[in-house]
C-alpha atoms as a PDB file:
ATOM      1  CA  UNK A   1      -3.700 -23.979 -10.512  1.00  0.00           C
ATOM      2  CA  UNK A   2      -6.189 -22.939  -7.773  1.00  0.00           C
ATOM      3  CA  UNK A   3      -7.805 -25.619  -5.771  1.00  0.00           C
ATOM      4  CA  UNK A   4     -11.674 -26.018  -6.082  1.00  0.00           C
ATOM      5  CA  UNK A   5     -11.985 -24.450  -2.691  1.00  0.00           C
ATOM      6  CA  UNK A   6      -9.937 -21.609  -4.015  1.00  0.00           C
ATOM      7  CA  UNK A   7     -11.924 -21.380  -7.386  1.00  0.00           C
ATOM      8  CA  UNK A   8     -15.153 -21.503  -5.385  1.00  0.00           C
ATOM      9  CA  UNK A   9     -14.942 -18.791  -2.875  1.00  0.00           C
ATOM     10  CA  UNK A  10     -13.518 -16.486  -5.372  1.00  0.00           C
ATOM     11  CA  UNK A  11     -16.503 -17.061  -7.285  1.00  0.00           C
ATOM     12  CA  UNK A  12     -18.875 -16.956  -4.208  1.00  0.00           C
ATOM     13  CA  UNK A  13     -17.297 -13.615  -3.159  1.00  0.00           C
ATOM     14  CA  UNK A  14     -17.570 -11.746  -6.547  1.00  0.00           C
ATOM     15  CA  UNK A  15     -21.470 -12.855  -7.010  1.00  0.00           C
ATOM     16  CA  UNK A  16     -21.979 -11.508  -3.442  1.00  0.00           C
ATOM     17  CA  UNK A  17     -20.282  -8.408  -4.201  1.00  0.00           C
ATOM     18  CA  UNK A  18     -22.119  -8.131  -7.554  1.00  0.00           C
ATOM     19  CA  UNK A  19     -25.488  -8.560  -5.894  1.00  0.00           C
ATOM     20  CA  UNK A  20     -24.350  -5.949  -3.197  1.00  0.00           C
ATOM     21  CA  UNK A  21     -24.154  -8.394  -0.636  1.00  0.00           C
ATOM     22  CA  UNK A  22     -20.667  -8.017   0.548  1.00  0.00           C
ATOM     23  CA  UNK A  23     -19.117  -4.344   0.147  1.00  0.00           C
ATOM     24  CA  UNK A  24     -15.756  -3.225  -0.814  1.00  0.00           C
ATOM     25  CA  UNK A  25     -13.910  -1.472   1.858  1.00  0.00           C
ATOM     26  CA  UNK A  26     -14.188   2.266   1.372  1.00  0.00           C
ATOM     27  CA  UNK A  27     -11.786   5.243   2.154  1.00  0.00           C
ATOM     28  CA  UNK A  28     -13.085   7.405   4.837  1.00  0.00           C
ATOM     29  CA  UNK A  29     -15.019  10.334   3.671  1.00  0.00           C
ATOM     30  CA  UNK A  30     -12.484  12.844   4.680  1.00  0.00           C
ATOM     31  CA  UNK A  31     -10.291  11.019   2.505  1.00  0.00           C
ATOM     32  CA  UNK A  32     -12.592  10.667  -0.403  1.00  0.00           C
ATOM     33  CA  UNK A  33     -13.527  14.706  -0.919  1.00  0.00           C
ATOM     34  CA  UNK A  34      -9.700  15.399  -0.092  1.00  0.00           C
ATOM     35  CA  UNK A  35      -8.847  13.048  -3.007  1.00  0.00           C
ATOM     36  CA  UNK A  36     -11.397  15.032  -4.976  1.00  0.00           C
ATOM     37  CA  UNK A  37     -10.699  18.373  -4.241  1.00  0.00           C
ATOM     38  CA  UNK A  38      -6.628  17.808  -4.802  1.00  0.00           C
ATOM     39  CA  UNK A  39      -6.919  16.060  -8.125  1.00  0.00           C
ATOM     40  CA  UNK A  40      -8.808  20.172  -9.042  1.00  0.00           C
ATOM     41  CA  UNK A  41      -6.833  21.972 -10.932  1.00  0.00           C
ATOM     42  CA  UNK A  42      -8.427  25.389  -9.308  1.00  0.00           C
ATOM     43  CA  UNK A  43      -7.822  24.299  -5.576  1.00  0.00           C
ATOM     44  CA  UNK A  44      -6.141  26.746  -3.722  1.00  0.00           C
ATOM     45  CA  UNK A  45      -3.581  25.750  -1.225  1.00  0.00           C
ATOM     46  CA  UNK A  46      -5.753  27.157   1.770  1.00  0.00           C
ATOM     47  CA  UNK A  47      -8.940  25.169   0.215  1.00  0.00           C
ATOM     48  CA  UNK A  48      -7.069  22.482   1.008  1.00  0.00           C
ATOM     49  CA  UNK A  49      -5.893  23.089   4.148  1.00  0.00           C
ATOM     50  CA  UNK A  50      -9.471  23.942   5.277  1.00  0.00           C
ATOM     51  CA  UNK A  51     -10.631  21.218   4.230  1.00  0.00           C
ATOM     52  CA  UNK A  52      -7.731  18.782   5.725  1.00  0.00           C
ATOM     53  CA  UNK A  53      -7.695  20.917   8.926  1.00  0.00           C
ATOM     54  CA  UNK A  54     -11.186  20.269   9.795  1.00  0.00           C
ATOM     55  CA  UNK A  55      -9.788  16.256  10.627  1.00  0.00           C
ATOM     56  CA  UNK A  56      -7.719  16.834  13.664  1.00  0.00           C
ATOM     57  CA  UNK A  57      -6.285  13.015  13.327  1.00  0.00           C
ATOM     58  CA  UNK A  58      -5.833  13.946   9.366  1.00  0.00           C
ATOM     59  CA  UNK A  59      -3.729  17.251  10.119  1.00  0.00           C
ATOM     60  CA  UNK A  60      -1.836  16.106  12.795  1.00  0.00           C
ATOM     61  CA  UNK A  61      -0.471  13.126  10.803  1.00  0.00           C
ATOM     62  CA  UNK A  62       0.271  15.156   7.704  1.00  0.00           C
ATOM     63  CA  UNK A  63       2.007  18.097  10.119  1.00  0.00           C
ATOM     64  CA  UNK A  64       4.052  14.685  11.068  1.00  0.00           C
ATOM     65  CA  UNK A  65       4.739  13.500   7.767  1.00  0.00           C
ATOM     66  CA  UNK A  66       5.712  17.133   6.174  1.00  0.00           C
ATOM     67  CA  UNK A  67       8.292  17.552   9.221  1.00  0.00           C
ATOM     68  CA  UNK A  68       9.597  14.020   8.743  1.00  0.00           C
ATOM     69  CA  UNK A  69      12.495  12.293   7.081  1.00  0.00           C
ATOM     70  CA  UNK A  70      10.580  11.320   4.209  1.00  0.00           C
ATOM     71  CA  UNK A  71      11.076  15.028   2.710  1.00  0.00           C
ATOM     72  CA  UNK A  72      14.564  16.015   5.012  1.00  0.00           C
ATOM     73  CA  UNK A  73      13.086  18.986   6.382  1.00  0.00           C
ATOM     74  CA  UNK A  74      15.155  21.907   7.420  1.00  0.00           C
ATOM     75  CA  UNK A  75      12.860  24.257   9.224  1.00  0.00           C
ATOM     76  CA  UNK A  76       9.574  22.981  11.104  1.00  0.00           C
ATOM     77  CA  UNK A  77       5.908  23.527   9.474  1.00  0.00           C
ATOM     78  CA  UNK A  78       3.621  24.208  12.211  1.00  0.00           C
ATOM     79  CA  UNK A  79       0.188  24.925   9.974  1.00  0.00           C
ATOM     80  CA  UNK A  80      -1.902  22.669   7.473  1.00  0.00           C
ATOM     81  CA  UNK A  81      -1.596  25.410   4.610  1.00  0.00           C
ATOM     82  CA  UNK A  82       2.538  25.427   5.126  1.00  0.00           C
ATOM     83  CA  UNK A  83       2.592  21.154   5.297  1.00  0.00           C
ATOM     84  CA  UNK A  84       0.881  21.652   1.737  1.00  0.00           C
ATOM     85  CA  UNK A  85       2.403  24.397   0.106  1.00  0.00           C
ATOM     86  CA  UNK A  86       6.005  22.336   0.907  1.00  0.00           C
ATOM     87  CA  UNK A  87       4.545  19.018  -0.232  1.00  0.00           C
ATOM     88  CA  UNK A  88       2.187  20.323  -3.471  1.00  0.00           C
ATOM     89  CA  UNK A  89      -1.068  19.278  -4.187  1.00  0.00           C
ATOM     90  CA  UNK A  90       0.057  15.387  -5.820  1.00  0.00           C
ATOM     91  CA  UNK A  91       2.472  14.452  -3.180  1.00  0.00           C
ATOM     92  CA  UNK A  92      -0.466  15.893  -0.569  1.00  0.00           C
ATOM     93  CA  UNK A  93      -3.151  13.911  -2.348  1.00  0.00           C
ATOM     94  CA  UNK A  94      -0.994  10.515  -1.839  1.00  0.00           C
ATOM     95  CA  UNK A  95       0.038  11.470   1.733  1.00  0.00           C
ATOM     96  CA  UNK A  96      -3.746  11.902   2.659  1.00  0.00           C
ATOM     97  CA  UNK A  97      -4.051   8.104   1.469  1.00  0.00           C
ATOM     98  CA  UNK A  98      -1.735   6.867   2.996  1.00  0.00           C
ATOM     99  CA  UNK A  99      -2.694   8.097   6.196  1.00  0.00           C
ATOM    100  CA  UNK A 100      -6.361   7.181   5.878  1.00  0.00           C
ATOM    101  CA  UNK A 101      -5.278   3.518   4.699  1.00  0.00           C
ATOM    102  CA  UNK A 102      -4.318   2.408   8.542  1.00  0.00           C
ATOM    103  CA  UNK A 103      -8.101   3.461   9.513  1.00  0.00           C
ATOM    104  CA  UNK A 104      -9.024   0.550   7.237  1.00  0.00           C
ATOM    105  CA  UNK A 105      -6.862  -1.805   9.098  1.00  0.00           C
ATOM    106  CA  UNK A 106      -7.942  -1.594  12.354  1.00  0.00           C
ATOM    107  CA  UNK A 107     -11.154  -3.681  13.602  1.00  0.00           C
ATOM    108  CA  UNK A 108     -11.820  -3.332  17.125  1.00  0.00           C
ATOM    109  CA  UNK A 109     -15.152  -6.395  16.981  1.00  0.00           C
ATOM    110  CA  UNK A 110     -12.790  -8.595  14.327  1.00  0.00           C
ATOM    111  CA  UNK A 111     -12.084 -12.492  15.851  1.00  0.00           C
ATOM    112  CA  UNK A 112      -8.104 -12.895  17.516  1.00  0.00           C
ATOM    113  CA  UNK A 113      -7.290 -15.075  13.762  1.00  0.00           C
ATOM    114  CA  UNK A 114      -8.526 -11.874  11.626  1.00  0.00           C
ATOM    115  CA  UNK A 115      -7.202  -9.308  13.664  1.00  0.00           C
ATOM    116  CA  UNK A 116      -3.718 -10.573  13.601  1.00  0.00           C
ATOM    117  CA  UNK A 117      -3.885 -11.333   9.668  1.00  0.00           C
ATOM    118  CA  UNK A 118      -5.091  -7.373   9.642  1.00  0.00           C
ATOM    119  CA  UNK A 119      -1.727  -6.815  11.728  1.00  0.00           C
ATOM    120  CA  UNK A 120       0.348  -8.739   9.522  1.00  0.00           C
ATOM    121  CA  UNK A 121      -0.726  -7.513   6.698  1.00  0.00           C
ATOM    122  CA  UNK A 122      -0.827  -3.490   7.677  1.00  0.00           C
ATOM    123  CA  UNK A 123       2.874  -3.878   9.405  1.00  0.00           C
ATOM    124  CA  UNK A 124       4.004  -5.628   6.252  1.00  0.00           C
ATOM    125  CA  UNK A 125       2.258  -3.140   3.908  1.00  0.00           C
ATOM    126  CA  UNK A 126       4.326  -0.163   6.045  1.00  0.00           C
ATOM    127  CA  UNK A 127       7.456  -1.573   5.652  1.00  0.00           C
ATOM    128  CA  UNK A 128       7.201  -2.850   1.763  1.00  0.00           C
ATOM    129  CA  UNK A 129       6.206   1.343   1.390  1.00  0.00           C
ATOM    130  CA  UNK A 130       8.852   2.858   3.151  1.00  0.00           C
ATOM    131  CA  UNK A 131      11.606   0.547   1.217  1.00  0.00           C
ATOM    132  CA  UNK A 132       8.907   1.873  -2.229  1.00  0.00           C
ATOM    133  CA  UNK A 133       9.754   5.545  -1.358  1.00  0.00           C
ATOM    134  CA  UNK A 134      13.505   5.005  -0.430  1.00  0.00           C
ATOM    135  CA  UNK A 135      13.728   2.894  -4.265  1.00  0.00           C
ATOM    136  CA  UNK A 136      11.956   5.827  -5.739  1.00  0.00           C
ATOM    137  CA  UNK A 137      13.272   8.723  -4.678  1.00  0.00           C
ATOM    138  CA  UNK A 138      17.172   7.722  -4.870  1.00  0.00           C
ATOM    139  CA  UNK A 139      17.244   5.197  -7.747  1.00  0.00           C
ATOM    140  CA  UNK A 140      13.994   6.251  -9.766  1.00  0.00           C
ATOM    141  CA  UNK A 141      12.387   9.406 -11.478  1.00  0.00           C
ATOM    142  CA  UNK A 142       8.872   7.822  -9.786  1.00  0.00           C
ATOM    143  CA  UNK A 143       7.435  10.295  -7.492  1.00  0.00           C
ATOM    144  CA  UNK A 144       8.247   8.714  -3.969  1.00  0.00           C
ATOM    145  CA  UNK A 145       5.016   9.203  -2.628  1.00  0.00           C
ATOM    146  CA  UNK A 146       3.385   7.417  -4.991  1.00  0.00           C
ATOM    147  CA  UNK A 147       5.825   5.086  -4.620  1.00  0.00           C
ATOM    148  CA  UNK A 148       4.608   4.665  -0.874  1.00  0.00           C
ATOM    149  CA  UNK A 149       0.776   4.537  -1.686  1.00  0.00           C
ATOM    150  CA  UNK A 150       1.980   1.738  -3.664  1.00  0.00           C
ATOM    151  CA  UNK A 151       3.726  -0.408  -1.561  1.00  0.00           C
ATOM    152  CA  UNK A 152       0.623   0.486   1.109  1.00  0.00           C
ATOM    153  CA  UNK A 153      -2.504  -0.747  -1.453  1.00  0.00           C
ATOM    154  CA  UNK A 154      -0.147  -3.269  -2.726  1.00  0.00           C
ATOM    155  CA  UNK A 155      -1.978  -6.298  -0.499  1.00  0.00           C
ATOM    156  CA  UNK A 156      -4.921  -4.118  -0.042  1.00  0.00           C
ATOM    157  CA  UNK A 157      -7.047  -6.884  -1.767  1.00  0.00           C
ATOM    158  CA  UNK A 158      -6.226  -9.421   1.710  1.00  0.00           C
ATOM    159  CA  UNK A 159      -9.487  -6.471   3.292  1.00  0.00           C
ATOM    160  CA  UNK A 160     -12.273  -7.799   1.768  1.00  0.00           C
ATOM    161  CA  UNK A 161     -11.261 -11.403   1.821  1.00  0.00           C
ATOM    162  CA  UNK A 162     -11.087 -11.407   5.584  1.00  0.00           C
ATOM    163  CA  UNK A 163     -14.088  -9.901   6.237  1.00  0.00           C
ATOM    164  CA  UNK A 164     -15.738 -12.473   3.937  1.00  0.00           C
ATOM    165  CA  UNK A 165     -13.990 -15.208   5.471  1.00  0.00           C
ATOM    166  CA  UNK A 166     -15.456 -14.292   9.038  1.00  0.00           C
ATOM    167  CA  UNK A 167     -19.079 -15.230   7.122  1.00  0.00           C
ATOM    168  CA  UNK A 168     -17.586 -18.826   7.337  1.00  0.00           C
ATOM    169  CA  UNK A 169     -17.247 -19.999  10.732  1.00  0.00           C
ATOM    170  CA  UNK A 170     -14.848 -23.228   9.164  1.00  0.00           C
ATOM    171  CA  UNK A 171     -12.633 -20.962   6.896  1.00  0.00           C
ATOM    172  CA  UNK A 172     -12.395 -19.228  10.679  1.00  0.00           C
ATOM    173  CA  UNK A 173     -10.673 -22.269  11.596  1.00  0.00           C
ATOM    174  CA  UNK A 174      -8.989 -23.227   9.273  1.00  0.00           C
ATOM    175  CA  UNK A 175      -5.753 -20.620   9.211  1.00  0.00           C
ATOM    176  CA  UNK A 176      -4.241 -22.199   6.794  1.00  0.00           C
ATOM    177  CA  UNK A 177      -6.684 -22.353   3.682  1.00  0.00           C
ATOM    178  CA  UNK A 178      -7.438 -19.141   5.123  1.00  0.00           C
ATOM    179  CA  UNK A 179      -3.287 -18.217   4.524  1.00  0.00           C
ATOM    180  CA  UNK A 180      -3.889 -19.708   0.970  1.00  0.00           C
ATOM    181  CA  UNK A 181      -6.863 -17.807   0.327  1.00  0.00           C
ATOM    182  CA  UNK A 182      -5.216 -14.549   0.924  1.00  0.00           C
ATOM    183  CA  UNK A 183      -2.159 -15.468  -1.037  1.00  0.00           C
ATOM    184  CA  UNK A 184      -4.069 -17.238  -4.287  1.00  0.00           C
ATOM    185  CA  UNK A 185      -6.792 -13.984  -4.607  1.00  0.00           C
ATOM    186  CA  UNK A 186      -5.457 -10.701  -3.519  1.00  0.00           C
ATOM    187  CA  UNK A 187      -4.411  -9.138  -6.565  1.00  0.00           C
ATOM    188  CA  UNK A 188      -7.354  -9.933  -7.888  1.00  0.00           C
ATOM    189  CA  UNK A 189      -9.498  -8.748  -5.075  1.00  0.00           C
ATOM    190  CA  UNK A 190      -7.168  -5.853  -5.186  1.00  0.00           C
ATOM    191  CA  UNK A 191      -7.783  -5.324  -8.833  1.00  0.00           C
ATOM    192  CA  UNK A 192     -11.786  -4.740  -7.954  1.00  0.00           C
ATOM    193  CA  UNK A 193     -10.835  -2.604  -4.894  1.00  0.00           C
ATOM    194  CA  UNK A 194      -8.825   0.012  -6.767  1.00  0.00           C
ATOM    195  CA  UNK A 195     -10.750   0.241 -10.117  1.00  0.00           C
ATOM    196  CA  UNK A 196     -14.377   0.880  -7.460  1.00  0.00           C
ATOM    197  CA  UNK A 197     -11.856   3.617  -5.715  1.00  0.00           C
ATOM    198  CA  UNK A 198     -10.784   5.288  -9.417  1.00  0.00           C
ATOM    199  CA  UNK A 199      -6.822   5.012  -8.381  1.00  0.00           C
ATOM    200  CA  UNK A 200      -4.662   5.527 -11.458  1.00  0.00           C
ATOM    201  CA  UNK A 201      -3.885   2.381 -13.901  1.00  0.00           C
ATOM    202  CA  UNK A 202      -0.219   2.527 -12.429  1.00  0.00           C
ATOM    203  CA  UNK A 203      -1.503   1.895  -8.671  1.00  0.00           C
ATOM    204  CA  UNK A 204      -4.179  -0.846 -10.204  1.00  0.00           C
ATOM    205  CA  UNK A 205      -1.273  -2.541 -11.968  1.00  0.00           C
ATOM    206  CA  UNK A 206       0.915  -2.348  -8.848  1.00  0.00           C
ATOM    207  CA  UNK A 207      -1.805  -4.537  -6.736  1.00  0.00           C
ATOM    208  CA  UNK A 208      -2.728  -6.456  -9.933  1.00  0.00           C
ATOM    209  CA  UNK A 209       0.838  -7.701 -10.852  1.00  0.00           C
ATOM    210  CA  UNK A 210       3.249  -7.083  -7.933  1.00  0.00           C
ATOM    211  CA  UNK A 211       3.121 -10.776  -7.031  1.00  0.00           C
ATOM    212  CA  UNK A 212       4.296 -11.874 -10.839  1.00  0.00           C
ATOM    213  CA  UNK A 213       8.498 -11.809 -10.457  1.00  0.00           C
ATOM    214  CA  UNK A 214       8.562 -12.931 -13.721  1.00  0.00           C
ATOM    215  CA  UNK A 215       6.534  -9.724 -14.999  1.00  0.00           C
ATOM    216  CA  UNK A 216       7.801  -8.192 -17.976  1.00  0.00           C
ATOM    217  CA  UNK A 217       5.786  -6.022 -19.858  1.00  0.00           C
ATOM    218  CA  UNK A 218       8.605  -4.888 -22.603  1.00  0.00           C
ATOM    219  CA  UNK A 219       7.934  -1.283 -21.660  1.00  0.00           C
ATOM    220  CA  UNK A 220      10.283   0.827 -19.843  1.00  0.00           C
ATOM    221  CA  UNK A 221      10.733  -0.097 -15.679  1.00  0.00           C
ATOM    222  CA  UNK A 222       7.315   1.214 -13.733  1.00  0.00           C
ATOM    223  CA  UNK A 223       5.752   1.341  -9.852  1.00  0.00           C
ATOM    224  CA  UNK A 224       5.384  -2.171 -10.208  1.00  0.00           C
ATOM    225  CA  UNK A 225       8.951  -2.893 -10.891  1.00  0.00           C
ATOM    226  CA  UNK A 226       9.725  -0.627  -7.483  1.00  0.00           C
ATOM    227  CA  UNK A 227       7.370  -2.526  -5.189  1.00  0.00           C
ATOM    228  CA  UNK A 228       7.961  -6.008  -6.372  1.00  0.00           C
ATOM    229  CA  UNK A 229      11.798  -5.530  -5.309  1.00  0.00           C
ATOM    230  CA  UNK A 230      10.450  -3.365  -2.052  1.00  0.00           C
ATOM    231  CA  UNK A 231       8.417  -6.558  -1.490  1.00  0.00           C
ATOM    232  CA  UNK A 232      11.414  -8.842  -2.082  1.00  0.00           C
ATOM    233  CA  UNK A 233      13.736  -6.701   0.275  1.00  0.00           C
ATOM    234  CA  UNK A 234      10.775  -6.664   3.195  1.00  0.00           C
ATOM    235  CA  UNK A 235      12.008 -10.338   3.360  1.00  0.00           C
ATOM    236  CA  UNK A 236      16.016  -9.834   3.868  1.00  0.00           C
ATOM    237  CA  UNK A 237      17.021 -11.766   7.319  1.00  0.00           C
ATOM    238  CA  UNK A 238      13.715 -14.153   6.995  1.00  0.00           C
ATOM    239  CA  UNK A 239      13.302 -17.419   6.256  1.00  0.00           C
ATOM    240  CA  UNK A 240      10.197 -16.622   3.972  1.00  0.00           C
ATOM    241  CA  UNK A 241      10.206 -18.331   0.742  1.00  0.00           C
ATOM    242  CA  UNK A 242      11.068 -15.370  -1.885  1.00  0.00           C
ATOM    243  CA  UNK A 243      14.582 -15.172   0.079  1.00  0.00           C
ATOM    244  CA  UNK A 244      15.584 -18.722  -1.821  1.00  0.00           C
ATOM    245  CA  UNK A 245      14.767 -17.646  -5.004  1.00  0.00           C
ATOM    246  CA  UNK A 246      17.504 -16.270  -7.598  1.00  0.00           C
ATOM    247  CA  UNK A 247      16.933 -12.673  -7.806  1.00  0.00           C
ATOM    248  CA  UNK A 248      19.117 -12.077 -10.494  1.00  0.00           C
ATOM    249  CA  UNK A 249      17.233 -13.721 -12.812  1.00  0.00           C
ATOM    250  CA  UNK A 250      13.994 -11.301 -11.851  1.00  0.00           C
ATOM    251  CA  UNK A 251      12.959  -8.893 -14.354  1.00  0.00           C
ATOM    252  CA  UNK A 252      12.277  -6.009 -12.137  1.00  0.00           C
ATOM    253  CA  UNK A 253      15.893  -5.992 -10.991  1.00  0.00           C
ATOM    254  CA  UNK A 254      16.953  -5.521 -14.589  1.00  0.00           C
ATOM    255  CA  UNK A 255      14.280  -3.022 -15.751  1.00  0.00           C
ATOM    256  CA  UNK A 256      15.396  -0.966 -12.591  1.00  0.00           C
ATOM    257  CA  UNK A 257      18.998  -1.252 -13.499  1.00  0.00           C
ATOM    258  CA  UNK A 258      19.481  -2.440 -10.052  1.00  0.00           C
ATOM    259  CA  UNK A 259      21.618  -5.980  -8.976  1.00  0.00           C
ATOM    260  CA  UNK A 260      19.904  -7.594  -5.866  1.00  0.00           C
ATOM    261  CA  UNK A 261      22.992  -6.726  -3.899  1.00  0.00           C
ATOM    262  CA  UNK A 262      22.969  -3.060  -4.520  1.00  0.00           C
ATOM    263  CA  UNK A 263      18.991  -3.472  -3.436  1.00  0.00           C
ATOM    264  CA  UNK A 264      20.106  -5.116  -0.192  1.00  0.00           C
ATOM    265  CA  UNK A 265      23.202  -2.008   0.332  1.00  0.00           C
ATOM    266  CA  UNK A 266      19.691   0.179  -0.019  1.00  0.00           C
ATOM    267  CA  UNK A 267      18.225  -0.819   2.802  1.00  0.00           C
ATOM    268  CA  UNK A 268      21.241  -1.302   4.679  1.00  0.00           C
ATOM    269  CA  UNK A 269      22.393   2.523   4.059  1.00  0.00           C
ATOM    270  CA  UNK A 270      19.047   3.941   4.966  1.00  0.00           C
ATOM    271  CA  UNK A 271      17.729   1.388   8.008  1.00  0.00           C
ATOM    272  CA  UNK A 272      17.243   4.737  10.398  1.00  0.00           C
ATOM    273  CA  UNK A 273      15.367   6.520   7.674  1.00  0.00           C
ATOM    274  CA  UNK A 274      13.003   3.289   6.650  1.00  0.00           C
ATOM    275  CA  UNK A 275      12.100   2.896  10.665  1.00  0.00           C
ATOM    276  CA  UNK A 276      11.322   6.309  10.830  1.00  0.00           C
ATOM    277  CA  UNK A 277       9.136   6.376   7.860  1.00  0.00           C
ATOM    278  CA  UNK A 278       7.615   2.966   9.080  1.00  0.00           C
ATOM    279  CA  UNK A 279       6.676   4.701  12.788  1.00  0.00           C
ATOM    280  CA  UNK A 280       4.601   7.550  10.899  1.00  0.00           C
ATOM    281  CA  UNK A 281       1.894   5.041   9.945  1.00  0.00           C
ATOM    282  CA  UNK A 282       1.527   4.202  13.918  1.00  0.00           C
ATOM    283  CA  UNK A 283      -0.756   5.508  15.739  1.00  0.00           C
END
């Protein structure tokens, strides 16, 4: 059970969001109408690229991304149009997300304490999606990049917490209730986040349940299932808490038809490809 502290900022920070006076972090705009123009079903590949191209930070980064490991390239795309004609619109739309996510994670004016929980949180975000695209794309039928917008949102609600917290010059000084804050409401915060941004159920339910290792819905294996052992495996060589629990007796390992060591031989096989994927999301 939450402590009273807990209970009561979660219940401070929802009234001040529901009378407007705290706001939800928001994708950039050039994130927002490509979103919206992808998700058309009459958007033309050079639409899109127009529209994409117009960011010089945006294009560059997807030029990156469609000429990197994440979709083994053989021959070089030099133009916006190209990068999404080889990636299609869906894969495009999550790519565009996932780049615009780090802009969200980066606070020039935040205090030393918040700026390193941002850092924590963003570098542990990158790594959890990179091992979410390797589990999808060689052990799944999920669309990898999905996969990877998942395992980036999937502590997304830790944003809006922090920025609350700064209102509180004690919480500021206090790093760990602060710690316990983060860890006791994120998915819920998270929850709020996604639904305000319209991201599909399966992305909601990734941020809502990823931190339940005893989740099992009774329907077949799902993101969640992919970023909860992504999550685990972000842990292997740590002393962090999750690495002393029994993983054979999680759920997502079954529904995935995965042991923990064959999880752990992932990650091991493809270390060059999961730093490589990692360094995209640095600027």
């Amino acid at each position: 059970m939450a402590s009273p502290q807990i209970e009561q900022f979660w219940r401070d920070l929802v009234s001040d969001i529901r009378s407007n006076r705290v706001e939800l972090p928001a994708l950039p705009d050039i994130a927002v109408r490509a979103r919206r123009l992808l998700g058309s079903h009459t958007a033309t590949d050079r639409q899109i690229a127009r529209l994409i191209g117009a960011d010089a930070v945006l294009s560059t980064r997807l030029l990156r991304v469609a000429n990197s490991p994440l979709y083994r390239a053989t021959r070089k795309i030099e133009d916006v149009k190209s990068a999404v004609t080889r990636l299609g619109h869906a894969a495009v739309r999550s790519v565009v997300t996932s780049i615009a996510m780090e802009q969200l994670y980066h606070h020039k004016l935040a205090s030393p304490l918040k700026r390193r929980f941002l850092e924590q949180t963003w570098n542990h975000s990158v790594h959890v999606a990179a091992l979410s695209h390797v589990i999808a794309r060689d052990y799944t039928g999920f669309q990898p990049d999905q996969a990877l917008l998942g395992g980036l949102i999937h502590d997304i609600g830790k944003l809006p917490i922090l920025e609350y917290a700064e209102l509180l010059p004690e919480l500021m000084e206090n790093e760990k209730l602060l710690a316990r804050l983060l860890a006791a409401l994120h998915t819920k915060v998270g929850t709020l986040i996604l639904r305000t941004w319209q991201f599909t159920d399966d992305l909601v339910t990734v941020t809502a349940e990823h931190e339940d290792l005893d989740r099992d819905p009774g329907t077949d294996a799902d993101l969640t299932d992919v970023v909860i052992i992504a999550n685990l495996l972000s842990y292997v060589g740590t002393d962090h808490p999750l690495t002393k629990r029994d993983w054979s007796s999680i759920p997502a390992f079954h529904r995935l038809a995965l042991t923990p060591e064959e999880s752990i031989d992932i990650i091991r096989d493809a270390r060059d490809e999961i730093a490589e994927i990692r360094q995209l999301f640095r600027s």
